[in-house]
C-alpha atoms as a PDB file:
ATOM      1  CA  UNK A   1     100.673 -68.844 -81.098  1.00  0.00           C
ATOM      2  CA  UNK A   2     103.407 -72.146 -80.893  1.00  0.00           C
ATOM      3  CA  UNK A   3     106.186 -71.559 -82.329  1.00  0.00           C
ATOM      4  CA  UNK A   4     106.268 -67.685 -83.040  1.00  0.00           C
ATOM      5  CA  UNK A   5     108.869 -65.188 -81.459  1.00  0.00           C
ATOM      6  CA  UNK A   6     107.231 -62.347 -78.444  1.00  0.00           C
ATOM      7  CA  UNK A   7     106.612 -59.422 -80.647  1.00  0.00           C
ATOM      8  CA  UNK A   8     108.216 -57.014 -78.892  1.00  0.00           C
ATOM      9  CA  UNK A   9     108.768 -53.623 -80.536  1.00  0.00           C
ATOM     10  CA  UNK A  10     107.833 -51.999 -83.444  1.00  0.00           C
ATOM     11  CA  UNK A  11     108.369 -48.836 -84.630  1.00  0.00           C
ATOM     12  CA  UNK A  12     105.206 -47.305 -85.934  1.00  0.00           C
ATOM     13  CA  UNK A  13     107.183 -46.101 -88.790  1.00  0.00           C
ATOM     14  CA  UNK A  14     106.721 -42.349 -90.130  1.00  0.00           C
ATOM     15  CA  UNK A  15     106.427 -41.494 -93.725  1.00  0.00           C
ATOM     16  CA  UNK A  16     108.869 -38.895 -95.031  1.00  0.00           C
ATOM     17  CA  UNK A  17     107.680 -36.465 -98.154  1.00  0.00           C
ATOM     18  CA  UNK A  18     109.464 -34.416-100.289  1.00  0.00           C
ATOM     19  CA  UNK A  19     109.048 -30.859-101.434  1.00  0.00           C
ATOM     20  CA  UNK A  20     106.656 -31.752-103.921  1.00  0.00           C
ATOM     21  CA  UNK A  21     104.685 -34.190-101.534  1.00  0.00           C
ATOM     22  CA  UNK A  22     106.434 -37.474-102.625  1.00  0.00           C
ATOM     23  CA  UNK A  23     107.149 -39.285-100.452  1.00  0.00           C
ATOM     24  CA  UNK A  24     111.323 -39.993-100.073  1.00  0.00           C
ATOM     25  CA  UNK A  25     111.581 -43.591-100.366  1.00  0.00           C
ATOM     26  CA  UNK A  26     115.682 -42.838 -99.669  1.00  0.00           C
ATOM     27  CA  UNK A  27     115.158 -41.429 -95.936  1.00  0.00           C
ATOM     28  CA  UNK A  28     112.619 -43.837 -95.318  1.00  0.00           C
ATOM     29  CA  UNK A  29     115.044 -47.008 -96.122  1.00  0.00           C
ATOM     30  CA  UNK A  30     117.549 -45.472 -93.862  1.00  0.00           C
ATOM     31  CA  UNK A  31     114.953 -43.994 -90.771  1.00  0.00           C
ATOM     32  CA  UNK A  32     113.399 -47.676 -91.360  1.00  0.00           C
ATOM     33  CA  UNK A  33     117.050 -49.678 -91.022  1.00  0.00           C
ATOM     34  CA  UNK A  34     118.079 -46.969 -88.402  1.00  0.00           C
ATOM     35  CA  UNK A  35     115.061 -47.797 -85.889  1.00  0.00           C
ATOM     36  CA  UNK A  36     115.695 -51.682 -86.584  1.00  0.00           C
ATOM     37  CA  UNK A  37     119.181 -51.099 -85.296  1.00  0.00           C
ATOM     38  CA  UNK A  38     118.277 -48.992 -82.382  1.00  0.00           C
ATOM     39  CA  UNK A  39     115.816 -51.940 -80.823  1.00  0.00           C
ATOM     40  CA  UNK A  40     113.384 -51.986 -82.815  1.00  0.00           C
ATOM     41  CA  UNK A  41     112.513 -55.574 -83.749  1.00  0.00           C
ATOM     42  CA  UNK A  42     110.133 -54.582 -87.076  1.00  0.00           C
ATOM     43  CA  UNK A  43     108.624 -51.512 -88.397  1.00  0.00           C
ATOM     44  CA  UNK A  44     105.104 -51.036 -89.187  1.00  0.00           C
ATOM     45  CA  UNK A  45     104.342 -49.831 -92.505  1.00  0.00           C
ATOM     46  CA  UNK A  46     100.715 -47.242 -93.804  1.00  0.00           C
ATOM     47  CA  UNK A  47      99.419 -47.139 -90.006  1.00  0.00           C
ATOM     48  CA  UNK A  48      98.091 -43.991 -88.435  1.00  0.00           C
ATOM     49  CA  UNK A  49     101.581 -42.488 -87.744  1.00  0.00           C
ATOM     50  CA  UNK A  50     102.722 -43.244 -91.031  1.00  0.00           C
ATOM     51  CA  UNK A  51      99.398 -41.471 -92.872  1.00  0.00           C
ATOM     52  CA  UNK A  52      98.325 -44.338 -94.478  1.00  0.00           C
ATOM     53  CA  UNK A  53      95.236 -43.586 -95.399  1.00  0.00           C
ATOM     54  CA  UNK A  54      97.140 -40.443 -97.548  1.00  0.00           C
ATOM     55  CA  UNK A  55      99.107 -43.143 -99.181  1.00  0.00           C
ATOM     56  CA  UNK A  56      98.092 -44.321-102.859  1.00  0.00           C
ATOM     57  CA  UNK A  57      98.650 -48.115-104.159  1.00  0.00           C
ATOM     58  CA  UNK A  58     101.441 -47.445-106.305  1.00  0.00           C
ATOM     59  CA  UNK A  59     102.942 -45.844-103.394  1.00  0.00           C
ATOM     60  CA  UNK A  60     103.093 -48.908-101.114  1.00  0.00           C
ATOM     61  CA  UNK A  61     104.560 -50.896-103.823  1.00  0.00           C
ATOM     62  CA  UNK A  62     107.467 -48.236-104.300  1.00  0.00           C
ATOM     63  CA  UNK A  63     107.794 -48.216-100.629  1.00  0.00           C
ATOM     64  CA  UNK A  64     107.535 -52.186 -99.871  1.00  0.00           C
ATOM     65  CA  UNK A  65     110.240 -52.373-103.145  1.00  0.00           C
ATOM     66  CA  UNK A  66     112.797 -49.963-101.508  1.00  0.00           C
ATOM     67  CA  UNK A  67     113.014 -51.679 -98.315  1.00  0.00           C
ATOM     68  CA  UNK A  68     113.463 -54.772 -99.779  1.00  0.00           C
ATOM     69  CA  UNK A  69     116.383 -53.342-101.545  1.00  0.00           C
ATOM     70  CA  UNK A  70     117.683 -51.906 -98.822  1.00  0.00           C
ATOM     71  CA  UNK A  71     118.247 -54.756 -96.891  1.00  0.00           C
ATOM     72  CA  UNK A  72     115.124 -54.525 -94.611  1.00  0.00           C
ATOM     73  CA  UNK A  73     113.582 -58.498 -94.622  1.00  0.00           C
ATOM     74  CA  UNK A  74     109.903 -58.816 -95.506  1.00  0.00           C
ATOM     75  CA  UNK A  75     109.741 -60.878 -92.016  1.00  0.00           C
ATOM     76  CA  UNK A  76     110.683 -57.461 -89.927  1.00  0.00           C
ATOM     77  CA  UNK A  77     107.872 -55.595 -91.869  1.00  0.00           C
ATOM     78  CA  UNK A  78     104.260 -55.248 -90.297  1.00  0.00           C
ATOM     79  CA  UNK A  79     102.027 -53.507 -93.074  1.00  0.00           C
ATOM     80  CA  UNK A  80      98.754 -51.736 -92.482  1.00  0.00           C
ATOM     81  CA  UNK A  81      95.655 -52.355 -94.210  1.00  0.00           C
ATOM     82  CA  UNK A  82      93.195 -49.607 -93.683  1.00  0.00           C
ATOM     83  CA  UNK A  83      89.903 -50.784 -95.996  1.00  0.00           C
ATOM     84  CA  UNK A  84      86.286 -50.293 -96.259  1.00  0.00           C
ATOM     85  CA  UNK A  85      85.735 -52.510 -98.982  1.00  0.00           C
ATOM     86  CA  UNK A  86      86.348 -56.181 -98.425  1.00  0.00           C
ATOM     87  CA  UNK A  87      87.811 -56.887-102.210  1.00  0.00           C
ATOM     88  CA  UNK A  88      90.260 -53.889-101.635  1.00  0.00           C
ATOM     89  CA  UNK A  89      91.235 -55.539 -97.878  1.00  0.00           C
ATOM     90  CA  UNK A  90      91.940 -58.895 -99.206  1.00  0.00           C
ATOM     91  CA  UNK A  91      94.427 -57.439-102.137  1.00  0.00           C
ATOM     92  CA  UNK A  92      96.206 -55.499 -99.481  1.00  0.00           C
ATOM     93  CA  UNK A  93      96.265 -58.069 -97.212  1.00  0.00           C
ATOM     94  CA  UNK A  94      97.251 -60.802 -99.555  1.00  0.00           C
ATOM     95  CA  UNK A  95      99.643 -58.822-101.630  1.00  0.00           C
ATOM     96  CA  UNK A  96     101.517 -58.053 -97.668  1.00  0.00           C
ATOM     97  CA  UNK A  97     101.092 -61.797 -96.366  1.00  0.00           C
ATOM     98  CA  UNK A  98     102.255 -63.712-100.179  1.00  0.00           C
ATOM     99  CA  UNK A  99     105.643 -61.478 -99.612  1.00  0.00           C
ATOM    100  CA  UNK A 100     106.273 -62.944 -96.253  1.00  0.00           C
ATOM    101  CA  UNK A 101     105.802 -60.174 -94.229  1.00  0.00           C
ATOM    102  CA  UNK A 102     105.389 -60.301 -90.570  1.00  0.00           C
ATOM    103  CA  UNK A 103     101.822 -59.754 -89.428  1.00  0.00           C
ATOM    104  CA  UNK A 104      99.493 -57.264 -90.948  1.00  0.00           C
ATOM    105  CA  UNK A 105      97.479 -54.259 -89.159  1.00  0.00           C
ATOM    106  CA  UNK A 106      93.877 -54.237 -90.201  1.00  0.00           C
ATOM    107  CA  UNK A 107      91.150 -51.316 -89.139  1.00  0.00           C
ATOM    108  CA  UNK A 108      87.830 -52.310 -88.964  1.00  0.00           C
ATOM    109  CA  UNK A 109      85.609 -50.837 -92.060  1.00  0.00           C
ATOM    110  CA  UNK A 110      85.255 -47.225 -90.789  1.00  0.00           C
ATOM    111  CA  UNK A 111      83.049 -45.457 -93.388  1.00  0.00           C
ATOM    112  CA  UNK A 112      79.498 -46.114 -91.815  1.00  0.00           C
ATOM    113  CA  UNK A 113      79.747 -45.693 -87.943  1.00  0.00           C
ATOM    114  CA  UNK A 114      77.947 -47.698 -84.992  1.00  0.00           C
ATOM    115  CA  UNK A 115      78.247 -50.562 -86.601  1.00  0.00           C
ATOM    116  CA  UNK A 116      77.180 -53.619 -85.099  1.00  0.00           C
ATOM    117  CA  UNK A 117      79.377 -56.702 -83.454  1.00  0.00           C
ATOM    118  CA  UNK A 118      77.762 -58.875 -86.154  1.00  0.00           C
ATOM    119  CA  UNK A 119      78.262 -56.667 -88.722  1.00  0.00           C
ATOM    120  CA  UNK A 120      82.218 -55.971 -88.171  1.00  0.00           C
ATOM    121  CA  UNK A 121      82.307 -59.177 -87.672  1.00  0.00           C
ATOM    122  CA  UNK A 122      81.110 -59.864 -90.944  1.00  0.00           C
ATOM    123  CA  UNK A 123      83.381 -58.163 -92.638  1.00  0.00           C
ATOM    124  CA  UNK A 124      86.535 -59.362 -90.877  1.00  0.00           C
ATOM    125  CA  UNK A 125      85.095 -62.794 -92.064  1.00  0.00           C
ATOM    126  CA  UNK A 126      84.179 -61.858 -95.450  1.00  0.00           C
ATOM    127  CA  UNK A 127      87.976 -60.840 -95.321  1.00  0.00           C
ATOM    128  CA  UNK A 128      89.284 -64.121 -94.085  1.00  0.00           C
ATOM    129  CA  UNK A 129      87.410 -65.984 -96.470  1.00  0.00           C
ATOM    130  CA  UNK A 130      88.643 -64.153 -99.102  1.00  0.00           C
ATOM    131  CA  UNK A 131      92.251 -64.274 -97.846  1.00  0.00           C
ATOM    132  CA  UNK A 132      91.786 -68.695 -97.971  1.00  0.00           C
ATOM    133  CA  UNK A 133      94.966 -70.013 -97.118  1.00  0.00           C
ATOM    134  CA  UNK A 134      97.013 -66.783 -97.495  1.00  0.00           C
ATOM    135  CA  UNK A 135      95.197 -65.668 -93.969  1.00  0.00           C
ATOM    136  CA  UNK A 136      97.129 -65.742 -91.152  1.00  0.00           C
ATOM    137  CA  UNK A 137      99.442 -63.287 -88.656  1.00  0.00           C
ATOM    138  CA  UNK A 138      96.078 -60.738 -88.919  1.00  0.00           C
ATOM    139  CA  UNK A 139      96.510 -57.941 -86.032  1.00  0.00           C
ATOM    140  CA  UNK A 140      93.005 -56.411 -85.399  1.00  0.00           C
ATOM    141  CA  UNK A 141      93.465 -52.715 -84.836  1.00  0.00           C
ATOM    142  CA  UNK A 142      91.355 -50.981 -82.372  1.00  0.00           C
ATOM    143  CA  UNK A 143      91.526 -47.240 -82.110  1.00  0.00           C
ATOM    144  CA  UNK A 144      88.268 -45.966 -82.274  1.00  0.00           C
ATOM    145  CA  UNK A 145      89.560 -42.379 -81.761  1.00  0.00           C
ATOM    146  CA  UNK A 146      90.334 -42.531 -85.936  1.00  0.00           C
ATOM    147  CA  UNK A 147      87.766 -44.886 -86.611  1.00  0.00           C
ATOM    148  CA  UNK A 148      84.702 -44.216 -84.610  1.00  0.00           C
ATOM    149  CA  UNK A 149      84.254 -48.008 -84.485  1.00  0.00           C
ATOM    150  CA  UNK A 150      85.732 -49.401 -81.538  1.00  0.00           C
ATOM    151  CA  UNK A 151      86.478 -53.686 -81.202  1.00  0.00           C
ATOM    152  CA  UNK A 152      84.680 -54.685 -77.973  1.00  0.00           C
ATOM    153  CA  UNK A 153      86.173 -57.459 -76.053  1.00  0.00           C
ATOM    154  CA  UNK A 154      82.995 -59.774 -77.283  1.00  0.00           C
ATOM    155  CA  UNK A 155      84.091 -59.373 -80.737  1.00  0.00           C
ATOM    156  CA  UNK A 156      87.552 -59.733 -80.425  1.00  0.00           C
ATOM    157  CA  UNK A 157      87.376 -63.149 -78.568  1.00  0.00           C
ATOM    158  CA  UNK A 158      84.459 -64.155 -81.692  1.00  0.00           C
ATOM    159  CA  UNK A 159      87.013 -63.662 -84.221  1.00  0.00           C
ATOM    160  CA  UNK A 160      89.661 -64.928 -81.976  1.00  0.00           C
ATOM    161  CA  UNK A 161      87.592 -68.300 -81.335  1.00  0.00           C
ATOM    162  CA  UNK A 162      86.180 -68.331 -84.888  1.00  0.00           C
ATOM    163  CA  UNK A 163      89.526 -68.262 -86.831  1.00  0.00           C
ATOM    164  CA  UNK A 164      92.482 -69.856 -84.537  1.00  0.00           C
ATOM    165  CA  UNK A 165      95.508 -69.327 -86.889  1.00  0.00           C
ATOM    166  CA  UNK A 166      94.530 -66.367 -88.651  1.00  0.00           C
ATOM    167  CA  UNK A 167      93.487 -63.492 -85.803  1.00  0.00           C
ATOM    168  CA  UNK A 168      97.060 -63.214 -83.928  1.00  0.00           C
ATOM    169  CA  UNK A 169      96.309 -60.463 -82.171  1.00  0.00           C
ATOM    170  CA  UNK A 170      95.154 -57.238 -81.069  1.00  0.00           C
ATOM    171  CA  UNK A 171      96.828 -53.298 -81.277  1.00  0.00           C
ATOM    172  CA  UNK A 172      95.247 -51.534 -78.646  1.00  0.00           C
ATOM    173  CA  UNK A 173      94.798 -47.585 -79.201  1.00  0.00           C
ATOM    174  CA  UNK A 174      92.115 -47.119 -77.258  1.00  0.00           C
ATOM    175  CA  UNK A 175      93.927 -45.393 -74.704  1.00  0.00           C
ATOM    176  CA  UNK A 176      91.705 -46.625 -71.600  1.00  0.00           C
ATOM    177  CA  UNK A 177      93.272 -48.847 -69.087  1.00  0.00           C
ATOM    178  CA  UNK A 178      90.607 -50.488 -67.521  1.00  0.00           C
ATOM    179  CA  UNK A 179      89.271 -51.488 -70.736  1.00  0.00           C
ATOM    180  CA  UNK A 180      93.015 -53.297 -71.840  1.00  0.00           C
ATOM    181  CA  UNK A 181      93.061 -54.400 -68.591  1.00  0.00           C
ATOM    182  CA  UNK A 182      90.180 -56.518 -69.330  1.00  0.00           C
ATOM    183  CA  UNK A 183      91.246 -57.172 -72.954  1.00  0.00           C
ATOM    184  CA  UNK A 184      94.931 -58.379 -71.189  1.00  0.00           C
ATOM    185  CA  UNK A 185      92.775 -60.609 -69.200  1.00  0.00           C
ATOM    186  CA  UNK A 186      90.745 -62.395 -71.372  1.00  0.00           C
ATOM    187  CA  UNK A 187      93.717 -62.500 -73.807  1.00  0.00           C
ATOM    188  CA  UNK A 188      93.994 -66.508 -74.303  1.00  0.00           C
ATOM    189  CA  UNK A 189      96.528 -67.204 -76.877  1.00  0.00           C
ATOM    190  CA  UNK A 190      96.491 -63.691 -78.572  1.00  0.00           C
ATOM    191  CA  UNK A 191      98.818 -61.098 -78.495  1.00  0.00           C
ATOM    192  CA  UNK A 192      98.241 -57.613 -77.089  1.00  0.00           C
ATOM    193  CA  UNK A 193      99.652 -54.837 -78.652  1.00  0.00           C
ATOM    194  CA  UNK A 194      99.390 -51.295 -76.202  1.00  0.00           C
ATOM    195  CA  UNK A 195      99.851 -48.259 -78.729  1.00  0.00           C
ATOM    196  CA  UNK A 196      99.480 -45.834 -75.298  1.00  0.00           C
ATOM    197  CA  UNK A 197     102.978 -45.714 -74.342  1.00  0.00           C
ATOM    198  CA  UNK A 198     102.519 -44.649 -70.461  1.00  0.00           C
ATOM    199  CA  UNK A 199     100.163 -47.940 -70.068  1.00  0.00           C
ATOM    200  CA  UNK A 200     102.953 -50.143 -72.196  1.00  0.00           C
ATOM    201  CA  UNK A 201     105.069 -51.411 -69.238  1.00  0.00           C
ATOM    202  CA  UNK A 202     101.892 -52.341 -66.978  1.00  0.00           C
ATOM    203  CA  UNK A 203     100.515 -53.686 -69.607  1.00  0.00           C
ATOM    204  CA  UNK A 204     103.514 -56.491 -71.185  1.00  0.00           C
ATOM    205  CA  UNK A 205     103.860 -57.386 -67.067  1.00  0.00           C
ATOM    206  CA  UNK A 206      99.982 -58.459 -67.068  1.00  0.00           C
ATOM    207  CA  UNK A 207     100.813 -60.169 -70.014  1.00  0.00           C
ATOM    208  CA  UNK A 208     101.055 -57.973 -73.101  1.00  0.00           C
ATOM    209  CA  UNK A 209     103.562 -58.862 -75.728  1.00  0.00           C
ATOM    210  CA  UNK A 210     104.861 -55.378 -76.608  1.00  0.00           C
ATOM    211  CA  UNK A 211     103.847 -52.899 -78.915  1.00  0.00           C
ATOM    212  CA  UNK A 212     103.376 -51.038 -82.305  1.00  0.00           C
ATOM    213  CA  UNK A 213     104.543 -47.419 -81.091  1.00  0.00           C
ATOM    214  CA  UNK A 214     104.726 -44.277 -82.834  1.00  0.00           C
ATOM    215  CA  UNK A 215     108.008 -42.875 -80.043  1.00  0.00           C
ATOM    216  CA  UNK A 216     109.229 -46.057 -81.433  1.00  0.00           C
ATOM    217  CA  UNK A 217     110.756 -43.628 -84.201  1.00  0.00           C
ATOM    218  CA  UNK A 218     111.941 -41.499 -81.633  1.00  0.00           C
ATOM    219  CA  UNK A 219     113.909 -43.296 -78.864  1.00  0.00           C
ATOM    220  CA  UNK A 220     113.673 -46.983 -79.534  1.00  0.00           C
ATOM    221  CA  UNK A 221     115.792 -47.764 -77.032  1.00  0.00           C
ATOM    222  CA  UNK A 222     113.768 -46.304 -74.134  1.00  0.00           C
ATOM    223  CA  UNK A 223     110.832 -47.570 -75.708  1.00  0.00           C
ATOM    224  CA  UNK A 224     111.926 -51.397 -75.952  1.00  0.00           C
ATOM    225  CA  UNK A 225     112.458 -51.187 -72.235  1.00  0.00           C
ATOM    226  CA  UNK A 226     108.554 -51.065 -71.722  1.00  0.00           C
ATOM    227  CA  UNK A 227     107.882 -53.329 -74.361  1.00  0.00           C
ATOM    228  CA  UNK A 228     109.773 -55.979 -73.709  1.00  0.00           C
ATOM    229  CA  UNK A 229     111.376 -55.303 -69.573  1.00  0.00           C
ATOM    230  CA  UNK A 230     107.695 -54.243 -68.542  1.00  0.00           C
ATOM    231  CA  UNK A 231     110.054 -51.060 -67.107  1.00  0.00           C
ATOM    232  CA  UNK A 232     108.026 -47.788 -66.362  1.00  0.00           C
ATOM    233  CA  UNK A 233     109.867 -44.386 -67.532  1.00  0.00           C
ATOM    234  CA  UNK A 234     108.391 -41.493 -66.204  1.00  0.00           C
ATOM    235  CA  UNK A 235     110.137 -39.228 -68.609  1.00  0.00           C
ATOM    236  CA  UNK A 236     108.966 -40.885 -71.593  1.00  0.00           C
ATOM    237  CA  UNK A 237     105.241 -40.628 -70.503  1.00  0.00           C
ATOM    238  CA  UNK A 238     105.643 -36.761 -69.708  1.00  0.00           C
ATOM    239  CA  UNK A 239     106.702 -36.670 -73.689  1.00  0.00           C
ATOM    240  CA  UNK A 240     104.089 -38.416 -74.502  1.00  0.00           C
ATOM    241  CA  UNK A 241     101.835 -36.685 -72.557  1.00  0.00           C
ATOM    242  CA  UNK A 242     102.914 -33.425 -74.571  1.00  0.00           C
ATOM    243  CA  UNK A 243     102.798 -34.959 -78.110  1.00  0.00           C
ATOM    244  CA  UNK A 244      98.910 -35.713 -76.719  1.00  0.00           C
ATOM    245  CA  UNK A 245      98.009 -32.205 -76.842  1.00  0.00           C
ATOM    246  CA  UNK A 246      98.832 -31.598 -79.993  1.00  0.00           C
ATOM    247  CA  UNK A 247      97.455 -33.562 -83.439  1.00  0.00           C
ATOM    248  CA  UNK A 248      99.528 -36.669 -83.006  1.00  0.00           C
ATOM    249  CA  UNK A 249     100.889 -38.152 -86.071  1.00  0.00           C
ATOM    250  CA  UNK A 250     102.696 -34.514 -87.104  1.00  0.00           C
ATOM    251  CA  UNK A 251     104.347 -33.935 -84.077  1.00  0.00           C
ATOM    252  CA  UNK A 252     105.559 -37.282 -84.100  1.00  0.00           C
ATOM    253  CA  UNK A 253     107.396 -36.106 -87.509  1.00  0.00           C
ATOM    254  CA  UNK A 254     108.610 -32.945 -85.638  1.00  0.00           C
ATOM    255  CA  UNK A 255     110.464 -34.787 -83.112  1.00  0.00           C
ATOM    256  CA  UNK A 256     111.901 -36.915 -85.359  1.00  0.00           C
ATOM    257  CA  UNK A 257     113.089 -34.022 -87.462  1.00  0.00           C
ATOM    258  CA  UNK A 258     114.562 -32.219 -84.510  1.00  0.00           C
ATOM    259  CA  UNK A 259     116.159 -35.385 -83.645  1.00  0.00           C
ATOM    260  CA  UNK A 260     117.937 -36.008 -86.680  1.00  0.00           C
ATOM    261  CA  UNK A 261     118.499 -32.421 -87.599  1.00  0.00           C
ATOM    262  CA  UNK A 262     116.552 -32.955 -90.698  1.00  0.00           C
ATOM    263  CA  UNK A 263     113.406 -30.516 -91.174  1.00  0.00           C
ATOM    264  CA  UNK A 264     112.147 -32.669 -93.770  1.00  0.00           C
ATOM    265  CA  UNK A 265     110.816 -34.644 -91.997  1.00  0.00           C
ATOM    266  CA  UNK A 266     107.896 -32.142 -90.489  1.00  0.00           C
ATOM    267  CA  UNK A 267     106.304 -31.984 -93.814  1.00  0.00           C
ATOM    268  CA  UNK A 268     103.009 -34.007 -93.688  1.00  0.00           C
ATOM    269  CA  UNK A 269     100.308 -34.796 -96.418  1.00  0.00           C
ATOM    270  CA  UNK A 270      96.996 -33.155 -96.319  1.00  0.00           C
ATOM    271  CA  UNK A 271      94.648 -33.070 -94.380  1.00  0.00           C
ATOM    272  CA  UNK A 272      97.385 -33.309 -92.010  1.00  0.00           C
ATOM    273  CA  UNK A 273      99.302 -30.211 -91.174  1.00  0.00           C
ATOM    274  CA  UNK A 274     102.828 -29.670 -89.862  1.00  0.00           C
ATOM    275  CA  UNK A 275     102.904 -29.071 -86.191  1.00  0.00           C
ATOM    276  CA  UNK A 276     103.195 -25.399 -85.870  1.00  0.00           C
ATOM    277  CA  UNK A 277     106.541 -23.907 -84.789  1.00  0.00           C
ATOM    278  CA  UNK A 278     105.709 -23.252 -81.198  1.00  0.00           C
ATOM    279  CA  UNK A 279     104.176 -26.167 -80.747  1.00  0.00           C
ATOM    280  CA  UNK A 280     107.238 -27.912 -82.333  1.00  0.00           C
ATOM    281  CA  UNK A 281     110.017 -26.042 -80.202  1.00  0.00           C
ATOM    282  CA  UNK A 282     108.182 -26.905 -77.139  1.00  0.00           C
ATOM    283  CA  UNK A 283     108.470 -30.824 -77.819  1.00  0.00           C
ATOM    284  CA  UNK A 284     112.117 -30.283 -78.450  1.00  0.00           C
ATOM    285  CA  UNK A 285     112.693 -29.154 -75.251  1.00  0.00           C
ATOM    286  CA  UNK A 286     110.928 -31.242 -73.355  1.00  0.00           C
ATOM    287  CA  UNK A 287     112.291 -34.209 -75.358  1.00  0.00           C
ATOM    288  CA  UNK A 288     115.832 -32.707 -75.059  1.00  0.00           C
ATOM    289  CA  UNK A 289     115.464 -32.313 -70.831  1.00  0.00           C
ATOM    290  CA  UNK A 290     113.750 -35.792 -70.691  1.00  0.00           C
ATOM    291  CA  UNK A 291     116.684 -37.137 -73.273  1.00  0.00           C
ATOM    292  CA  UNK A 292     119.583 -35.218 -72.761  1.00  0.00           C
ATOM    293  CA  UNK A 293     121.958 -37.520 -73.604  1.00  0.00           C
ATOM    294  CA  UNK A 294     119.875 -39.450 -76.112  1.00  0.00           C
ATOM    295  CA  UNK A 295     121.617 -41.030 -79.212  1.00  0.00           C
ATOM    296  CA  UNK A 296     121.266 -38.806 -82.100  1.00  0.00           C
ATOM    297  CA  UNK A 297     118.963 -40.378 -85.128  1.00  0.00           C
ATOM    298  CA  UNK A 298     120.874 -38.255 -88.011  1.00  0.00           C
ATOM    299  CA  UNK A 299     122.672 -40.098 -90.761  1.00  0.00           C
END
């Protein structure tokens, strides 16, 4: 890990659509610059919050393009590789890491379930090796919530120990504290991501190195102080603890569209539906008494 900067924040970045379900490269470029300059120190690209797995290959060229052109460096760019197939992994992977982009986000192969240790581990290796000497900067995502395959703390110090150089670290979704607790502890030289944003400031003082966080589109700023400061903010977690009851990734797009005054930004891609307007309305409040004098995202 020599030689590399503290990870710090980074905005789980959402994925804006247009009325006909394309996605708007244009308010992406500027959400994606726009959470950079609030604190954010890169955005991650095709993770859960930004629907990734509804996003086609032509797509993430289109998307990787624009923010290239719109100033956004490949080296503040974290890009998520959601695979079962190892051939389709590596040319995700190595198409990400060959353009100089910060780290890349890879799920474990999700399609058959209670899979064994050896067998994930397998595949992660089948990955590596076909990666050669493009591997490297390789965030292992757990969040068996989505995946039904969770990383257990034996596997992730195998891959750790097995490939020094390549495995940098770990995103924790798994939303259980004792469990990162232990994963914190046993961390060695890796870095430990905490998606759960009420466990985020514990977590970077026992030694976490920030986070990949969906609020991250929604108030940066608060959110880099428990990334980075180890702070606590009860307000934040009684947000999150809201967005929590509801299907996560869509009301993640209705805050941000109440935030910058742009509905727009509610639509999702199916399966996923738009938060329903109730549900929506009550997030703004409690986001607006939590934030009330919270820097507006429009522009």
């Amino acid at each position: 890990m020599s030689g590399r900067d503290r990870f710090g924040l980074s905005a789980a970045l959402t994925t804006p659509f247009d009325e006909e379900g394309r996605i708007d490269l244009h308010r992406l470029v500027g959400h994606a610059r726009r959470c950079l300059d609030r604190g954010c120190d890169s955005v991650t690209l095709f993770g859960t919050t930004g629907e990734g797995a509804s996003i086609a290959a032509d797509e993430r060229v289109a998307v990787f393009e624009a923010l290239i052109a719109g100033g956004v460096a490949p080296g503040r760019l974290v890009v998520g590789v959601g695979e079962t197939s190892v051939g389709t992994a590596v040319l995700r992977a190595r198409t990400a890491l060959e353009a100089g982009v910060r780290a890349v986000l890879m799920l474990p192969p999700f399609y058959f379930k209670k899979p064994s240790d050896t067998g994930v581990f397998d595949w992660y290796a089948a990955v590596f090796a076909g990666l050669g000497s493009a591997a490297r900067d390789v965030l292992l995502y757990h969040i068996p919530s989505v995946t039904e395959v969770p990383l257990s703390l034996a596997l992730v110090r195998r891959l750790a120990d097995a490939f020094p150089g390549v495995v940098r670290g770990v995103k924790d979704s798994g939303c259980d504290w004792p469990a990162t607790e232990k994963l914190l502890a046993a961390r060695g030289g890796l870095e430990i991501l905490v998606g759960d944003e009420r466990d985020l400031g514990r977590a970077v003082r026992n030694g976490g190195a920030g986070a990949i966080s969906g609020m991250g589109n929604v108030c940066p700023e608060r959110v880099r102080r428990l990334a980075v400061e180890g702070a606590d903010d009860p307000g934040l977690n009684a947000l999150v603890d809201a967005v929590l009851k509801v299907p996560v990734t869509p009301a993640v797009k209705a805050l941000v569209a109440h935030c910058t005054g742009d509905a727009s930004w509610a639509r999702t891609r199916p399966p996923l539906e738009p938060t329903p307007a109730a549900a929506a309305t009550e997030l703004a409040g409690i986001h607006d008494r939590v934030f009330p004098d919270a820097r507006s995202g429009r522009g």
